[in-house]
N, C-alpha and C. Protein backbone atom coordinates (compact mmCIF):
# COMPACT_ATOMS: atom_id res chain seq x y z
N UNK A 1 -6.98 11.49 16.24
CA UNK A 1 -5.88 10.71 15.73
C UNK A 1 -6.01 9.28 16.24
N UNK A 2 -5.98 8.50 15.33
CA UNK A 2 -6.35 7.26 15.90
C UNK A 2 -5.33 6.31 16.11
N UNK A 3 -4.09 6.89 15.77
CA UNK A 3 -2.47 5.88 16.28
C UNK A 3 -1.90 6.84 17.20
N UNK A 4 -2.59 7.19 18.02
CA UNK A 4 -1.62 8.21 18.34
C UNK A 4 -0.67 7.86 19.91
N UNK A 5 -1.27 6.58 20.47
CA UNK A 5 -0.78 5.79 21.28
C UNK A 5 0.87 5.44 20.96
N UNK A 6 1.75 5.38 21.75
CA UNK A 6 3.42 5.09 21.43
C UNK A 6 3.32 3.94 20.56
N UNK A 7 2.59 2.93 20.74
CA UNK A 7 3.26 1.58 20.16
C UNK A 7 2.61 1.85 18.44
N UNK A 8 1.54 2.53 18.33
CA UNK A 8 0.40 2.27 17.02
C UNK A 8 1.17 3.26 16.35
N UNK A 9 1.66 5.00 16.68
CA UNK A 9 2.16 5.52 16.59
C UNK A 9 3.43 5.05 15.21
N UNK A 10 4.19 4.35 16.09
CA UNK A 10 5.77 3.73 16.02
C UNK A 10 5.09 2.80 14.31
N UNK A 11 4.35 2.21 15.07
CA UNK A 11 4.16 1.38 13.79
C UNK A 11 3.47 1.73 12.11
N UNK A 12 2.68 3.22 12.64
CA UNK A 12 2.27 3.80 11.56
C UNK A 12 2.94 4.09 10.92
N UNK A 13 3.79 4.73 11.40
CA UNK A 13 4.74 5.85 10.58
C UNK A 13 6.17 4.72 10.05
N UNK A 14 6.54 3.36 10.58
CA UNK A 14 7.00 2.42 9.51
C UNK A 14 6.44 1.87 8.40
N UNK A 15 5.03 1.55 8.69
CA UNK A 15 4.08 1.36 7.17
C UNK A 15 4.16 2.37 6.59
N UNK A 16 4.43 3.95 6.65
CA UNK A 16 3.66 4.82 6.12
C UNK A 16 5.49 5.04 5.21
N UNK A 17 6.52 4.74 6.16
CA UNK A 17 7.89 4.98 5.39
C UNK A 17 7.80 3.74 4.40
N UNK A 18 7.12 2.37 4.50
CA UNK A 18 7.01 1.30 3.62
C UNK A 18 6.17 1.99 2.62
N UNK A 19 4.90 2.11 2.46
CA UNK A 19 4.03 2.65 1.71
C UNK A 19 4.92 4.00 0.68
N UNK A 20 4.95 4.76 1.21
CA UNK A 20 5.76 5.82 -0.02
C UNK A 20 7.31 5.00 -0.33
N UNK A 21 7.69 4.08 0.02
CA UNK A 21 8.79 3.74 -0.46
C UNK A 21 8.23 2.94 -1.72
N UNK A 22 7.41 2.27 -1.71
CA UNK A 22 7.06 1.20 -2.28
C UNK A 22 5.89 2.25 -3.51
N UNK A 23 5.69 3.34 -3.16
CA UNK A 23 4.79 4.39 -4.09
C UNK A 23 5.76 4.52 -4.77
N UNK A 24 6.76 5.26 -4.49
CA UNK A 24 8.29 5.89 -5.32
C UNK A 24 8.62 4.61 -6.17
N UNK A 25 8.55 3.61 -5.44
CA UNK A 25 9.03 2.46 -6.84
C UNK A 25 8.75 2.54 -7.86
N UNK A 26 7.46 2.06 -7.11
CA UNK A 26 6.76 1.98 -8.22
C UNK A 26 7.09 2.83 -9.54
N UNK A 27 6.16 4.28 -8.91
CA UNK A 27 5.90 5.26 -10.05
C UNK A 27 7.77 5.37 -10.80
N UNK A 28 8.68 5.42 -10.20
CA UNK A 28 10.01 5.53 -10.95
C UNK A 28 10.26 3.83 -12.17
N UNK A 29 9.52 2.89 -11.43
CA UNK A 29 9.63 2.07 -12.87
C UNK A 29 8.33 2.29 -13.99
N UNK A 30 7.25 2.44 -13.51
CA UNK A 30 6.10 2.74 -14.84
C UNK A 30 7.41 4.00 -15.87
N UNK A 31 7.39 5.16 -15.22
CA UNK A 31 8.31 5.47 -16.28
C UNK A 31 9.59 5.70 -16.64
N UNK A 32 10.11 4.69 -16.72
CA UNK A 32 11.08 4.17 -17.09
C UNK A 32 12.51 4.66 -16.87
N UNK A 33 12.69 4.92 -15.54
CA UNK A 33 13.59 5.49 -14.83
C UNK A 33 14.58 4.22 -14.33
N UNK A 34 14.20 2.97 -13.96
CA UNK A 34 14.76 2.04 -13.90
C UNK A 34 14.67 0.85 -14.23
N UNK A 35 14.52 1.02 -16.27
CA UNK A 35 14.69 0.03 -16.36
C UNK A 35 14.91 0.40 -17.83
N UNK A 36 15.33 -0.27 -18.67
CA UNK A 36 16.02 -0.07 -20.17
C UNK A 36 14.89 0.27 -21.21
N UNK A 37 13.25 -0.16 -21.18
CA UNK A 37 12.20 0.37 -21.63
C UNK A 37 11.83 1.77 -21.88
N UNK A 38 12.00 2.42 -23.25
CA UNK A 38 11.29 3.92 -23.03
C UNK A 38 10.17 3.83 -22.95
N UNK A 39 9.01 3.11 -23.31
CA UNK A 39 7.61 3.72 -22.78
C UNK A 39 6.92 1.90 -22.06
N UNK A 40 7.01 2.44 -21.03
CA UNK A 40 6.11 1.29 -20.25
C UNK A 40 5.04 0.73 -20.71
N UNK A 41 4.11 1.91 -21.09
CA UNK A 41 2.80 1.82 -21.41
C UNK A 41 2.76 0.63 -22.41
N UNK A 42 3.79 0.52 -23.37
CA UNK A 42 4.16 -0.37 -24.28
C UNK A 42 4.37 -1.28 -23.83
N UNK A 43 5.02 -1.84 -23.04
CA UNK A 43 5.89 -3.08 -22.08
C UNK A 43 4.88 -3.35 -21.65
N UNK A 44 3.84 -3.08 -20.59
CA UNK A 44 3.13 -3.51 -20.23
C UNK A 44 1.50 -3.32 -20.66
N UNK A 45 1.00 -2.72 -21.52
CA UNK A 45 -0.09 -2.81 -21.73
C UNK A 45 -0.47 -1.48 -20.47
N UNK A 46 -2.04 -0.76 -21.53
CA UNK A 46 -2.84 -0.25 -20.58
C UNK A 46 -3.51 -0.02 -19.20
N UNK A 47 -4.04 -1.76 -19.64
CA UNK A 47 -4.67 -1.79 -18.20
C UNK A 47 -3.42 -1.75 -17.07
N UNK A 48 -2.76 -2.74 -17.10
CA UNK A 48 -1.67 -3.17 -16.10
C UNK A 48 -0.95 -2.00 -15.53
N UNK A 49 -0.25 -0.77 -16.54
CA UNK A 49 -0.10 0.86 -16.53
C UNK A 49 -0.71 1.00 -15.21
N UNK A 50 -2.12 1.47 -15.97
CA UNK A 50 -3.34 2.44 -14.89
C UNK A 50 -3.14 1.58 -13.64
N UNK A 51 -3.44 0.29 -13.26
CA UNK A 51 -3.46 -0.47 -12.41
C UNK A 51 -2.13 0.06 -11.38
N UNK A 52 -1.32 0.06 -11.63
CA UNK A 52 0.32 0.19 -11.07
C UNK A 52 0.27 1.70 -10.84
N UNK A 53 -0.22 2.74 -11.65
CA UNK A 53 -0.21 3.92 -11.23
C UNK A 53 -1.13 4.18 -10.53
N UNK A 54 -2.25 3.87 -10.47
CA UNK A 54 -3.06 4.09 -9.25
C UNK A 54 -3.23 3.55 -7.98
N UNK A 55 -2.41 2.49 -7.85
CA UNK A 55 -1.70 1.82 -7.01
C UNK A 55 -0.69 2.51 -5.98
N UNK A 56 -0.29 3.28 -6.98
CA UNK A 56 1.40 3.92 -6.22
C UNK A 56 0.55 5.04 -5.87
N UNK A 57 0.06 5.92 -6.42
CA UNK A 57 -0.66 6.71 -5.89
C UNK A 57 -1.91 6.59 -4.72
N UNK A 58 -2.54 5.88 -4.51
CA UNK A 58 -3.00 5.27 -3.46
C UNK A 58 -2.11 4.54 -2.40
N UNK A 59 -0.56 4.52 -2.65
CA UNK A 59 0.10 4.18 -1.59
C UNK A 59 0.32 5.47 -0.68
N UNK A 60 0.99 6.76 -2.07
CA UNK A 60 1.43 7.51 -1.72
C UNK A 60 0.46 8.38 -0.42
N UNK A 61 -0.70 8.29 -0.74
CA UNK A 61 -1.67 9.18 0.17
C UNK A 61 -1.73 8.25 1.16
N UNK A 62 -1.74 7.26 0.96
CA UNK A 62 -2.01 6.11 2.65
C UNK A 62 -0.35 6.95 3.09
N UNK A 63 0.45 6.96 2.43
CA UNK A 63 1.38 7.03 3.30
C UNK A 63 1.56 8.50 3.77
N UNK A 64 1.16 9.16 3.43
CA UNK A 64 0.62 10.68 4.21
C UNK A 64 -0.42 10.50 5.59
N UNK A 65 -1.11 9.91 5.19
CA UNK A 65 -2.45 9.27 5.82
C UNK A 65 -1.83 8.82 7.56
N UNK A 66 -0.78 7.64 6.86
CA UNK A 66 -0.25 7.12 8.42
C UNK A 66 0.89 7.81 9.10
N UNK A 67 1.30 8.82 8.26
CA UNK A 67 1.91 9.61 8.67
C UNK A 67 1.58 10.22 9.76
N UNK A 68 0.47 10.72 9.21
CA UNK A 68 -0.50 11.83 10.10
C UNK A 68 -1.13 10.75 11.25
N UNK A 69 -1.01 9.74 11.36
CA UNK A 69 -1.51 9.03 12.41
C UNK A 69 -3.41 9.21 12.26
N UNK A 70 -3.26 9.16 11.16
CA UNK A 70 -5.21 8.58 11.12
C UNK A 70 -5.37 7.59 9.67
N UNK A 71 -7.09 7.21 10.18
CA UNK A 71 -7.17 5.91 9.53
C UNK A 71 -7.15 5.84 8.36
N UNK A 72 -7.96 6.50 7.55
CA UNK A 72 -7.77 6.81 5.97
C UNK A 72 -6.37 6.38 5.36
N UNK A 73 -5.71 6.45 6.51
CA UNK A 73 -4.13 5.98 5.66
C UNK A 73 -4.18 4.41 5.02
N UNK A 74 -4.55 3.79 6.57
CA UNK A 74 -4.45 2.39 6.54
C UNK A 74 -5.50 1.87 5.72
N UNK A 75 -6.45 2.57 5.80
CA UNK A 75 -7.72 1.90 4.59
C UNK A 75 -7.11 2.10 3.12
N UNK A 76 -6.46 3.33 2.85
CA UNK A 76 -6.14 3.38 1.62
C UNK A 76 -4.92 2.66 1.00
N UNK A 77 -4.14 2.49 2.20
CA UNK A 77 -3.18 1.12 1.89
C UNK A 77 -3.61 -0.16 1.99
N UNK A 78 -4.84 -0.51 2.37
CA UNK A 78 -5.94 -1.58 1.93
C UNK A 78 -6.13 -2.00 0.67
N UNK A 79 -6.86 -0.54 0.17
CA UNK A 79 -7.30 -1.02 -0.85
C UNK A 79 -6.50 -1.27 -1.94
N UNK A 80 -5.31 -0.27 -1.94
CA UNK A 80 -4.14 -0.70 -2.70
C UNK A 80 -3.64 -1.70 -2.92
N UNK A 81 -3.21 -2.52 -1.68
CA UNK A 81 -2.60 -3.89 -1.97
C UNK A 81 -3.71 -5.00 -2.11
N UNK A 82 -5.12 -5.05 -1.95
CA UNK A 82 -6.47 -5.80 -2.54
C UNK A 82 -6.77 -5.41 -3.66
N UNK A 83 -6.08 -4.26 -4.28
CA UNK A 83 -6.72 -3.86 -5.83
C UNK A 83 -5.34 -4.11 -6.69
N UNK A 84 -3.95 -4.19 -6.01
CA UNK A 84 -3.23 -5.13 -7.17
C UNK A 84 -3.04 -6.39 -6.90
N UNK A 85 -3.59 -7.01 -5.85
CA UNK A 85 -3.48 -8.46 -5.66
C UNK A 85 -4.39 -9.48 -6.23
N UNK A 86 -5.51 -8.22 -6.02
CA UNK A 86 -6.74 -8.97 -6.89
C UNK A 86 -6.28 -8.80 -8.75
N UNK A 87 -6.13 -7.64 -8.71
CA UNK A 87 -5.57 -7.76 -10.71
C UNK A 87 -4.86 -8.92 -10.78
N UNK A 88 -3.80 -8.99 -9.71
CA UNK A 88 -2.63 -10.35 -10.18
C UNK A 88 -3.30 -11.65 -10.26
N UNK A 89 -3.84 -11.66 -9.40
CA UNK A 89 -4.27 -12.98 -9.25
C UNK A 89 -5.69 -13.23 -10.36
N UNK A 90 -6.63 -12.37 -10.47
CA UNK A 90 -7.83 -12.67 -11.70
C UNK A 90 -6.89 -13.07 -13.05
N UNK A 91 -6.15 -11.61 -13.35
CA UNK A 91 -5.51 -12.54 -14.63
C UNK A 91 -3.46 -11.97 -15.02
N UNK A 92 -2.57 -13.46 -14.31
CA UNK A 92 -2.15 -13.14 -14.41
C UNK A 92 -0.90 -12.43 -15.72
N UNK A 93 -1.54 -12.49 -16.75
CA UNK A 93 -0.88 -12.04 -17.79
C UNK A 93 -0.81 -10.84 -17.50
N UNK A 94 -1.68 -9.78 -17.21
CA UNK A 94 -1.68 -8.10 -17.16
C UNK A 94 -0.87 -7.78 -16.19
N UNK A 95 -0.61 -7.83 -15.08
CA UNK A 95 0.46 -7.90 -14.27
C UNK A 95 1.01 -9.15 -13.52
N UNK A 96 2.57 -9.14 -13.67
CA UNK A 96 3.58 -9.95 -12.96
C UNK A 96 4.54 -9.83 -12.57
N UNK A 97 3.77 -10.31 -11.54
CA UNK A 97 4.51 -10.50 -10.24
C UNK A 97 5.25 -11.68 -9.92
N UNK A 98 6.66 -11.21 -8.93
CA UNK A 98 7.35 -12.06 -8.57
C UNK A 98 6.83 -13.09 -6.97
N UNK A 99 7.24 -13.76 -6.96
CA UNK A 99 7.28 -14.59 -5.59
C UNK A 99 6.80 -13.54 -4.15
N UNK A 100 8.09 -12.67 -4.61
CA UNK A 100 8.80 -11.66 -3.63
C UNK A 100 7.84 -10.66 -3.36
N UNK A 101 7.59 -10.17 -4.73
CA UNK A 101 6.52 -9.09 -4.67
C UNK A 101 5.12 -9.23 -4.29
N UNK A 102 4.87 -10.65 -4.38
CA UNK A 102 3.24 -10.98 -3.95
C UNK A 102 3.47 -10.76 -2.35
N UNK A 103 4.93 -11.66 -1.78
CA UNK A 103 4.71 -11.86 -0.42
C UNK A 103 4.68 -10.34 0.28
N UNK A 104 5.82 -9.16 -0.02
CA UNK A 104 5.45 -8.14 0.55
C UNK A 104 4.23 -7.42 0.74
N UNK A 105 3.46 -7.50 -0.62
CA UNK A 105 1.89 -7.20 -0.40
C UNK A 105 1.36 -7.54 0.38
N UNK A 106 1.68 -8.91 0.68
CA UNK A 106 0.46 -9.48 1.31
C UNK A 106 1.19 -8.99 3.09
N UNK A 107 1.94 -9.39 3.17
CA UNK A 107 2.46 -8.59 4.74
C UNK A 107 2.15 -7.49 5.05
N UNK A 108 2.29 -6.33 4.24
CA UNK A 108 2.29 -5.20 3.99
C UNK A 108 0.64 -5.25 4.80
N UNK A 109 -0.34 -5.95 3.40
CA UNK A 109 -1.62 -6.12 3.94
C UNK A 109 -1.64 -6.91 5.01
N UNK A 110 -1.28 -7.63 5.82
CA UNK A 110 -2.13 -8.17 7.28
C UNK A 110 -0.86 -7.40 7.98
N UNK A 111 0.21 -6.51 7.74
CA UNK A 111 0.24 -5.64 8.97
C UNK A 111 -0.63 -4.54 9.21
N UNK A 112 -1.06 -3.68 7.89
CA UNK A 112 -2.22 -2.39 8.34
C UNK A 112 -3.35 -3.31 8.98
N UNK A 113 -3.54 -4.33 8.66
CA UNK A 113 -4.80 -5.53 9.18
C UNK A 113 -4.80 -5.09 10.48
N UNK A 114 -3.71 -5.89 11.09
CA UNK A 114 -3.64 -6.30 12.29
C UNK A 114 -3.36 -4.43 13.15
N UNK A 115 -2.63 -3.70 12.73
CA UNK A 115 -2.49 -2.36 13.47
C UNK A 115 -3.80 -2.28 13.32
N UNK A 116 -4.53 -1.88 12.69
CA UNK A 116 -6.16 -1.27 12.83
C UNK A 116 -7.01 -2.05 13.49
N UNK A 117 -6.64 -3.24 13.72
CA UNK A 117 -7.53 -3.92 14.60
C UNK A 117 -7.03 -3.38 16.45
N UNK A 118 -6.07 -3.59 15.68
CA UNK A 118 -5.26 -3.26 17.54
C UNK A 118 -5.28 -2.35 18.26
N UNK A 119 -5.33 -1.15 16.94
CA UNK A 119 -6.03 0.05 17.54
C UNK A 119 -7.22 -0.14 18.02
N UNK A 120 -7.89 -0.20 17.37
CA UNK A 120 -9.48 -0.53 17.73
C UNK A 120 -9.96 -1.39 19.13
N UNK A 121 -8.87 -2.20 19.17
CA UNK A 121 -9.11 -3.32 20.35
C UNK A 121 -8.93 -2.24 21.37
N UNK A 122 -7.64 -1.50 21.39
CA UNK A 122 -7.70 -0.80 22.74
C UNK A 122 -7.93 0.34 22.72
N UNK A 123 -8.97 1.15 21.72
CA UNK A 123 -9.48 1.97 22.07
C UNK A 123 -10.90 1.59 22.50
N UNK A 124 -11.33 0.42 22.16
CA UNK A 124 -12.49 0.02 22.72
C UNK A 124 -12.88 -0.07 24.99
N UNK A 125 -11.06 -0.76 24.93
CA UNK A 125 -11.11 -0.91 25.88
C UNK A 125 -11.30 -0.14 26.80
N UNK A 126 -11.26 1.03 26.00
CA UNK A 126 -10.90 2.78 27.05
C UNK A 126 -12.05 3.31 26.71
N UNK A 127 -12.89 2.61 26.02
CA UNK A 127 -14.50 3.23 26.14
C UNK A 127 -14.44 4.20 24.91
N UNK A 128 -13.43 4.11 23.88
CA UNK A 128 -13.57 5.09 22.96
C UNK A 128 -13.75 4.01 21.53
N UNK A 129 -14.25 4.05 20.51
CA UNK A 129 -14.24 3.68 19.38
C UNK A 129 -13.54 4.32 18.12
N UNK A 130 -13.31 3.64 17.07
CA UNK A 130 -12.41 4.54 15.87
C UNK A 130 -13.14 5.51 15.47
């Protein structure tokens, strides 16, 4: 277990309550649970769809992941918020995003950043590696 220290611990398992919170959003707006749209797929186009659902679903398992206090979580909440930040930003017509929504990503991303480094820093120090 590689958070399994009190402080890395503490902090996993708040990304990991961020991460499925932010999975559940998601997947409850693609279909159209909160919002006046019956088919998303329509509203937003294909790609943008798949993009957002595999997104939430790659939150959802990071957030099992940091649950469980190992790394796979935090990598997979990596790649999640680098694989819709990068869609937003290459082109933003297919998905849009608010102000709001870019900035949580990106926090979101340099907090698993910075926990996995930190882990790492002091498990190094104790002669152990990830």
């Amino acid at each position: 277990m590689a958070f399994s220290e009190k402080p890395f611990s503490l902090a996993a398992r708040v990304l990991a309550i961020l991460a499925l919170v932010h999975g559940l959003t998601a997947i409850f707006y693609q279909f159209s649970t909160a919002r006046d749209v019956n088919v998303s797929v329509d509203a937003l186009g294909n790609v943008a769809f798949a993009i957002t659902i595999l997104c939430a679903l790659l939150r959802l398992m990071a957030a099992v992941g940091l649950w469980s206090l190992t790394i796979w979580g935090g990598v997979l909440l990596i790649i999640a918020n680098v694989m819709e930040l990068s869609a937003a930003f290459w082109s933003p017509k297919i998905l849009h995003f608010s102000l709001f929504e870019i900035a949580l990503r990106v926090l979101i991303l340099l907090a698993i950043c910075v926990l996995l480094v930190w882990a790492n820093r002091s498990r190094n120090q104790h002669g152990h590696e990830l």
